[in-house]
Protein backbone atom coordinates (compact mmCIF):
# COMPACT_ATOMS: atom_id res chain seq x y z
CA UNK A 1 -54.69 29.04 78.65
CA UNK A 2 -54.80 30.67 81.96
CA UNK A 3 -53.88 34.12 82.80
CA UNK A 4 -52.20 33.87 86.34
CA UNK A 5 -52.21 37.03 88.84
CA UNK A 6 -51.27 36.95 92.54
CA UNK A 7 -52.71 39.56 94.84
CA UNK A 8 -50.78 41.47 97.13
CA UNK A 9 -51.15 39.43 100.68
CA UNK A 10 -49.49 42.04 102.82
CA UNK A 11 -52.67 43.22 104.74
CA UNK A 12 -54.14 41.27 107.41
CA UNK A 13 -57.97 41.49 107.11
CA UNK A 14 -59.34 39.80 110.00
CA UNK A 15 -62.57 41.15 110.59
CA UNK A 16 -65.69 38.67 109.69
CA UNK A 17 -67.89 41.63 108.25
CA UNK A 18 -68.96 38.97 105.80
CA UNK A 19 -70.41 36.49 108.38
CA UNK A 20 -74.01 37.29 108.86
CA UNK A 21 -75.61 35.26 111.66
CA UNK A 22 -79.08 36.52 110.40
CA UNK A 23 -78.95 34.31 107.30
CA UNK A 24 -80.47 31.69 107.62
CA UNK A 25 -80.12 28.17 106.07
CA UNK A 26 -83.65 28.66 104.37
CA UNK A 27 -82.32 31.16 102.05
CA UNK A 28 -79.51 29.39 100.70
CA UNK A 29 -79.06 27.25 97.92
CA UNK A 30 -76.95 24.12 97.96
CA UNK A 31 -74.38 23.82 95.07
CA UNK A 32 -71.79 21.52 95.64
CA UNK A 33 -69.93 19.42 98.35
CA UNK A 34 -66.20 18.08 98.27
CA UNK A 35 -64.39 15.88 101.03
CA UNK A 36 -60.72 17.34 101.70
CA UNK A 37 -57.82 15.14 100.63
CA UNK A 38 -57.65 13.06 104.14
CA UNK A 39 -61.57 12.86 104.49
CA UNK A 40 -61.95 14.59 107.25
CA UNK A 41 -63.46 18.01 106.41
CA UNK A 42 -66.32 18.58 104.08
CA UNK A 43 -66.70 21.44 102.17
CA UNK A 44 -69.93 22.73 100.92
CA UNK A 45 -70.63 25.61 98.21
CA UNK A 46 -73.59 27.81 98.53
CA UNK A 47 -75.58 30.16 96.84
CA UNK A 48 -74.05 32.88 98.94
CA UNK A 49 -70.87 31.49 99.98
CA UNK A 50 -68.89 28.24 101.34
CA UNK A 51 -69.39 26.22 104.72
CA UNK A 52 -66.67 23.78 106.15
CA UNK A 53 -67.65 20.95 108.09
CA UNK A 54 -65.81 18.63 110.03
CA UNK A 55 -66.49 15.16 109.38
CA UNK A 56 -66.15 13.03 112.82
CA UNK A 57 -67.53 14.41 114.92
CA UNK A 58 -69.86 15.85 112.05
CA UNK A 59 -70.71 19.71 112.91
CA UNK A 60 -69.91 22.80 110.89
CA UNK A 61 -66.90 24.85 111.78
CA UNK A 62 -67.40 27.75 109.76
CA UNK A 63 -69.41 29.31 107.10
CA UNK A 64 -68.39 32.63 104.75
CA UNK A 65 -70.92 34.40 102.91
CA UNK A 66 -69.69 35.86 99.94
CA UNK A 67 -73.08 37.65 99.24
CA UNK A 68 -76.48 37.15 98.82
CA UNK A 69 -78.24 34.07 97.28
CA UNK A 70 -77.05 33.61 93.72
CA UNK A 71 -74.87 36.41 93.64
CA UNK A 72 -71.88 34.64 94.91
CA UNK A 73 -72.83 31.17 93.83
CA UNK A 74 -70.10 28.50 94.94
CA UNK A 75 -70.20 25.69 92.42
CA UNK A 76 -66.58 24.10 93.07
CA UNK A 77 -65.23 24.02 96.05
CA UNK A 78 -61.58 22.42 97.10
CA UNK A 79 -59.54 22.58 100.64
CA UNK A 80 -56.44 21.51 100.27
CA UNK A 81 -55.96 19.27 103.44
CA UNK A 82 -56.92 21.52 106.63
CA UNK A 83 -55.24 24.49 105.72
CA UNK A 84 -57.14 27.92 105.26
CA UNK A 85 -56.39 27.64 100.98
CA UNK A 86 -59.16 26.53 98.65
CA UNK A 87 -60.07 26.70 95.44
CA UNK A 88 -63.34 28.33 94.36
CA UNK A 89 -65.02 28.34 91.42
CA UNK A 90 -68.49 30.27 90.81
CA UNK A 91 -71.73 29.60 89.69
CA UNK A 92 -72.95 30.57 86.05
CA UNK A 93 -75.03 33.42 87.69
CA UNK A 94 -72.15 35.07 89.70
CA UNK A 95 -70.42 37.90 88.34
CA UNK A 96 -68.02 38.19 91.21
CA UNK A 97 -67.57 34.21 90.86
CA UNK A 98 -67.61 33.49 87.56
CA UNK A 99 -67.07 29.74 85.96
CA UNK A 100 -64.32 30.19 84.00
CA UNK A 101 -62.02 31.02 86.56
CA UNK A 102 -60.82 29.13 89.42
CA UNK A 103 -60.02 30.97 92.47
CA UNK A 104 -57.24 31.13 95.32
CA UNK A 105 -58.90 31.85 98.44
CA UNK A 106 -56.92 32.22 101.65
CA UNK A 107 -59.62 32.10 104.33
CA UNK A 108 -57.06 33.77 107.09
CA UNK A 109 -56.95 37.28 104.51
CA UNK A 110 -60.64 36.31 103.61
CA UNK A 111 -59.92 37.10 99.66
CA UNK A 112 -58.23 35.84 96.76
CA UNK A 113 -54.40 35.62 96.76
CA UNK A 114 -54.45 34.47 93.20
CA UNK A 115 -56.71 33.25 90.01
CA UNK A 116 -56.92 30.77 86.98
CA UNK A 117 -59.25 32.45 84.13
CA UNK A 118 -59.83 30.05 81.35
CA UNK A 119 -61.92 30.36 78.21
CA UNK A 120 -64.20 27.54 78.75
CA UNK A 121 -66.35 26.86 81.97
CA UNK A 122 -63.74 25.30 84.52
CA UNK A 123 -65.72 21.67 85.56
CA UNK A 124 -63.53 20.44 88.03
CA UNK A 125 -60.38 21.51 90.30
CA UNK A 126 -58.14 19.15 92.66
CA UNK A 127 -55.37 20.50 94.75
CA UNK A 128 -52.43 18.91 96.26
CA UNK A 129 -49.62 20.42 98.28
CA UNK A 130 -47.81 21.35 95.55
CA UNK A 131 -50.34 21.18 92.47
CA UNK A 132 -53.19 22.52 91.32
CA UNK A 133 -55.29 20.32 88.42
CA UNK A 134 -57.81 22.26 86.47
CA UNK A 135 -60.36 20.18 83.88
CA UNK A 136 -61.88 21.58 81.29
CA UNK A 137 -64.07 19.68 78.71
CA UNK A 138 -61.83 18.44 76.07
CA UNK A 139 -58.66 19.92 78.33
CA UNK A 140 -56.56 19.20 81.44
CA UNK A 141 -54.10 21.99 82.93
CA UNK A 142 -51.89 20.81 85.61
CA UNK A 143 -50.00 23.99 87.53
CA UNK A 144 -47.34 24.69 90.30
CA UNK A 145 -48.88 25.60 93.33
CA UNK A 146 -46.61 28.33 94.26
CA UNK A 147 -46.26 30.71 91.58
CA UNK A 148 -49.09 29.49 89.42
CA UNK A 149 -46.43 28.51 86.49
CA UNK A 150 -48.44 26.15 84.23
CA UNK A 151 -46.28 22.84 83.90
CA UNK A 152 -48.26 20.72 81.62
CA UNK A 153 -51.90 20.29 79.55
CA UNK A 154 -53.31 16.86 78.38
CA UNK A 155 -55.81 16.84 75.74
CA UNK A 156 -58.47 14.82 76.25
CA UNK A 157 -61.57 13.70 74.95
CA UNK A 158 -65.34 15.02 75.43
CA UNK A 159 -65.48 14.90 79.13
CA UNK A 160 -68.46 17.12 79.94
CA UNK A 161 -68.36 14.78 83.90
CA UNK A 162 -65.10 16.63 84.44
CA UNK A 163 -63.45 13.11 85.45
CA UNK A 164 -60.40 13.42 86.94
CA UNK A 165 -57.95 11.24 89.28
CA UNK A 166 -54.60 12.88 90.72
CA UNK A 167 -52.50 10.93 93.57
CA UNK A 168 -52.01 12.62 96.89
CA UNK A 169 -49.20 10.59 97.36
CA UNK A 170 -45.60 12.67 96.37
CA UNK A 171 -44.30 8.98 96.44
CA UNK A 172 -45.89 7.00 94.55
CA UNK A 173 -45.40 5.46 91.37
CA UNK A 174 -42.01 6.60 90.65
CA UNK A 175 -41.47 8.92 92.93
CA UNK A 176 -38.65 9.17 95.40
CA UNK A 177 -36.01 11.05 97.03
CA UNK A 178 -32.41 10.78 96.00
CA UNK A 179 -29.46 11.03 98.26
CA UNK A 180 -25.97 12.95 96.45
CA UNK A 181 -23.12 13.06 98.17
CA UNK A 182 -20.38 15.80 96.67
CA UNK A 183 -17.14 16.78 97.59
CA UNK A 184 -16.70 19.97 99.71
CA UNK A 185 -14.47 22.57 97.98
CA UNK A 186 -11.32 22.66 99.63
CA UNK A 187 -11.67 19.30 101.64
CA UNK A 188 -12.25 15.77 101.67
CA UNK A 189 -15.43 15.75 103.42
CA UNK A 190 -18.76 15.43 101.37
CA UNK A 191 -22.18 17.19 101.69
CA UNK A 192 -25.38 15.32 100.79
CA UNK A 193 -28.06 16.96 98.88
CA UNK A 194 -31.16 15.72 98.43
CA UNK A 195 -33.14 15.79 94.96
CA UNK A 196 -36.73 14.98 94.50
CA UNK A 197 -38.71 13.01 92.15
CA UNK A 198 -41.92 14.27 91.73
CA UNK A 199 -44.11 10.65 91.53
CA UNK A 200 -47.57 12.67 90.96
CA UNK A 201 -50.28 10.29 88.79
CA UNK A 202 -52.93 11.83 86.98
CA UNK A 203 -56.12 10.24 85.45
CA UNK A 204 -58.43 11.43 82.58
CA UNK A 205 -60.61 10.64 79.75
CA UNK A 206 -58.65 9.57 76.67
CA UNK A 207 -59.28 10.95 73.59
CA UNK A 208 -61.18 7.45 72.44
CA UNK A 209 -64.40 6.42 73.92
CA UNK A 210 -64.49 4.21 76.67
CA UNK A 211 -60.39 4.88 77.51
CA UNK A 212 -58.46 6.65 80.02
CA UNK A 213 -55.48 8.17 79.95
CA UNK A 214 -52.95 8.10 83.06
CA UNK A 215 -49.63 10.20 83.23
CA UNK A 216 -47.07 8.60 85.47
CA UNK A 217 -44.80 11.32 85.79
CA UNK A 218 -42.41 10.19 88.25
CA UNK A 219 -41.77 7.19 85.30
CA UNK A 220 -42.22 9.42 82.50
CA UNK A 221 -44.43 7.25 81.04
CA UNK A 222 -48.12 7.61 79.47
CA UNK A 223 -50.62 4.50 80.10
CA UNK A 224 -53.65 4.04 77.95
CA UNK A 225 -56.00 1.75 79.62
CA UNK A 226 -59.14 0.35 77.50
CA UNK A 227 -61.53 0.55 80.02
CA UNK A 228 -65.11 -0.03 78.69
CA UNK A 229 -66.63 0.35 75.25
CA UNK A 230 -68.83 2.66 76.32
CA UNK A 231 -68.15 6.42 77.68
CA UNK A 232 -66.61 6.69 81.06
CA UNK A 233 -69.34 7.30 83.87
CA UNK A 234 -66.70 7.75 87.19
CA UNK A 235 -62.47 6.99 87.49
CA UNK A 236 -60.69 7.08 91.02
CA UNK A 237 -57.08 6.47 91.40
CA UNK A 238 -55.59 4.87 94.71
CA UNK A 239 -53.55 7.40 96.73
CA UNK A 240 -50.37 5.97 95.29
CA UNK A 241 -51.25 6.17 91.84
CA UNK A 242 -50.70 2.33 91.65
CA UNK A 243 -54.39 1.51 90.87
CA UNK A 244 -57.49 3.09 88.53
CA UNK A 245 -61.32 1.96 89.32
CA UNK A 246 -63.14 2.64 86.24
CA UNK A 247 -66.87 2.42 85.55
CA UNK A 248 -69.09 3.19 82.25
CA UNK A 249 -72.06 5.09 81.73
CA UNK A 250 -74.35 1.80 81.73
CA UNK A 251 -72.98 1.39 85.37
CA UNK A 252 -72.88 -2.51 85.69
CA UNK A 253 -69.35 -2.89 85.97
CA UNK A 254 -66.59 -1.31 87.93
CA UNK A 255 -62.92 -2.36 86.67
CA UNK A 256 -59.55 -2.16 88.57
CA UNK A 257 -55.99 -1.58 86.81
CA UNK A 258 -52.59 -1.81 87.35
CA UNK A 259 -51.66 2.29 86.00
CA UNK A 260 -48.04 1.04 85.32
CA UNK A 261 -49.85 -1.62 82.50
CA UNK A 262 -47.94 -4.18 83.70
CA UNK A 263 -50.39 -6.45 82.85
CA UNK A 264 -50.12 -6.04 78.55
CA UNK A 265 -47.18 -4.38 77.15
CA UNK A 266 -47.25 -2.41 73.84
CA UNK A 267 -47.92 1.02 72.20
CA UNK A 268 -46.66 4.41 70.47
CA UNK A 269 -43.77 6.29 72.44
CA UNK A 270 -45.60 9.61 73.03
CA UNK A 271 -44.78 12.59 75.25
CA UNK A 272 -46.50 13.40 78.42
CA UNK A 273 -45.23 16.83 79.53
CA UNK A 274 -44.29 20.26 78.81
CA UNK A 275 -41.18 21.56 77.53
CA UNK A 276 -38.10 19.68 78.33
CA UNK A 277 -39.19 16.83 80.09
CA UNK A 278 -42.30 16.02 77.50
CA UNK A 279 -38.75 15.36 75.11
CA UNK A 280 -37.48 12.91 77.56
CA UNK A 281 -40.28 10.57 78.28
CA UNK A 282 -39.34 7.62 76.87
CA UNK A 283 -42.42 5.22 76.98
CA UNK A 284 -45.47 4.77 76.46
CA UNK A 285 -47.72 1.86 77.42
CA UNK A 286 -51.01 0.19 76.67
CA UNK A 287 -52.95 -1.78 79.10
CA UNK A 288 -56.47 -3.31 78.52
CA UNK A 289 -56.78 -6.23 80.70
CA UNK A 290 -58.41 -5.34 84.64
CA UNK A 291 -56.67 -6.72 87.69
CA UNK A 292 -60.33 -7.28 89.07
CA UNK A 293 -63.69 -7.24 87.62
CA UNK A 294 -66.90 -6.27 89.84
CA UNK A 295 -70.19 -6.75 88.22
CA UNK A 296 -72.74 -4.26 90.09
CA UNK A 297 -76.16 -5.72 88.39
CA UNK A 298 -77.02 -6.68 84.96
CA UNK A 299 -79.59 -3.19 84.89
CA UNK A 300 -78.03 0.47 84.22
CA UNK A 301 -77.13 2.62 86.51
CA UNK A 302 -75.69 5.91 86.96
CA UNK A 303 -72.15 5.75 88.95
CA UNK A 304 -71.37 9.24 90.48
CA UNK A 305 -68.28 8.42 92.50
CA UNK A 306 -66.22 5.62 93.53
CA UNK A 307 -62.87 5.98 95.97
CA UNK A 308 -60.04 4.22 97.36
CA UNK A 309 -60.06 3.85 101.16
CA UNK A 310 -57.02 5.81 102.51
């Protein structure tokens, strides 16, 4: 489910042979556009390439083109914060960016330090500091951002939106950092070392209609949230992980949820990750009833995003 490579990273290229000022915005092809985790840049995939803008003052900062129109499609696009990283994935007519594969691009080199290459087209990517999600449609991968080490996969059901919710919070629901104090050899005195909790939440499509599935790893707990009886049109979780927005395919009502499920208690103990933490999770938790209700309109509608204000 993956193969992982890293690229050697020891040569500085710094030239911008691959910036032509003679291409002009009439030529290109707009495929996709992404706000960074803090809001403040946009990124924007091309037919030839990838643009960042910042967003206040809005004005473009820099542009890369990867080749000509079509041949090196951008179709996802992810910065990680304001770093030089993203994650690229190409268009269906790119054979240098294909759309199985998610790439690591380190703008300061100008190539790929490292790829994802999946079997099925790759629909969406979100990146934190130290993860890197990859949905699929019936699949979600979840990977260390270091090495690339795959630490978990969540089935899930059709998804062909690619809905997904991750926290940017390390702290949230369940996470902390925890303070050890242990004797010195040889002495009375005591050293303090400091372990981590990772308190990462992740969002997707259950494998029921109309449900979504949230991993609270920092709990080790798995929430199942009935969210609407009909498919899932857009999820968002809070930056925390503490709360899911949820809205169907009909698009006349947007739900918020507690992801802990304090609000119903119940359900299966299942496992929610890999290896030999998926045999410690001890819980598992069902929630169906919203901590708030918004009714858009009584006629459909087609909900492409909703967010959390940060």
């Amino acid at each position: 489910p993956g193969r992982r490579m890293f690229m050697d990273t020891t040569n500085n290229n710094d030239d911008d042979d691959d910036f032509d000022n003679d291409y002009t915005d009439s030529k290109d092809t707009l495929l996709a556009m992404n706000f960074n985790q803090d809001g403040g840049c946009l990124a924007v995939g091309t037919g030839s390439g990838f643009r960042i803008c910042n967003a206040h003052p809005f004005q473009e900062t820099f542009r890369r083109n990867l080749g000509v129109d079509g041949d090196a499609g951008i179709a996802h696009i992810e910065m990680l914060y304001r770093t030089n990283l993203l994650a690229l994935t190409g268009h269906s007519s790119s054979p240098h960016y294909p759309p199985n594969k998610v790439l690591i691009y380190d703008d300061h080199l100008q190539r790929t330090i490292g790829e994802l290459s999946f079997r099925q087209k790759v629909l969406t990517t979100k990146l934190r500091r130290d993860r890197i999600v990859v949905v699929l449609r019936d699949r979600v991968y979840i990977y260390n951002f270091s090495d690339l080490a795959l630490l978990d996969k969540v089935h899930t059901g059709d998804n062909p939106l690619g809905l997904i919710g991750i926290s940017m919070d390390n702290g949230g629901v369940g996470g902390s950092t925890v303070e050890r104090a242990e004797d010195a050899l040889g002495g009375g005195s005591s050293s303090t070392s400091q372990q981590r909790n990772n308190g990462m939440v992740l969002a997707c499509p259950g494998t029921q209609r109309g449900q979504v599935r949230v991993e609270l790893y920092g709990l080790r707990r798995t929430t199942t949230v009935v969210a609407h009886e009909s498919a899932l049109g857009a999820l968002a979780l809070s930056v925390d992980g503490s709360l899911l927005a949820t809205a169907s395919e009909r698009g006349t009502v947007i739900r918020l949820f507690d992801t802990r499920g304090v609000t119903l208690g119940g359900g299966d103990v299942s496992g929610s990750m890999s290896g030999s933490a998926r045999q410690e999770t001890t819980s598992s938790v069902s929630s169906s009833v919203p901590l708030r209700e918004f009714r858009r309109g009584v006629e459909r509608a087609t909900i492409t995003c909703l967010t959390f204000s940060l």
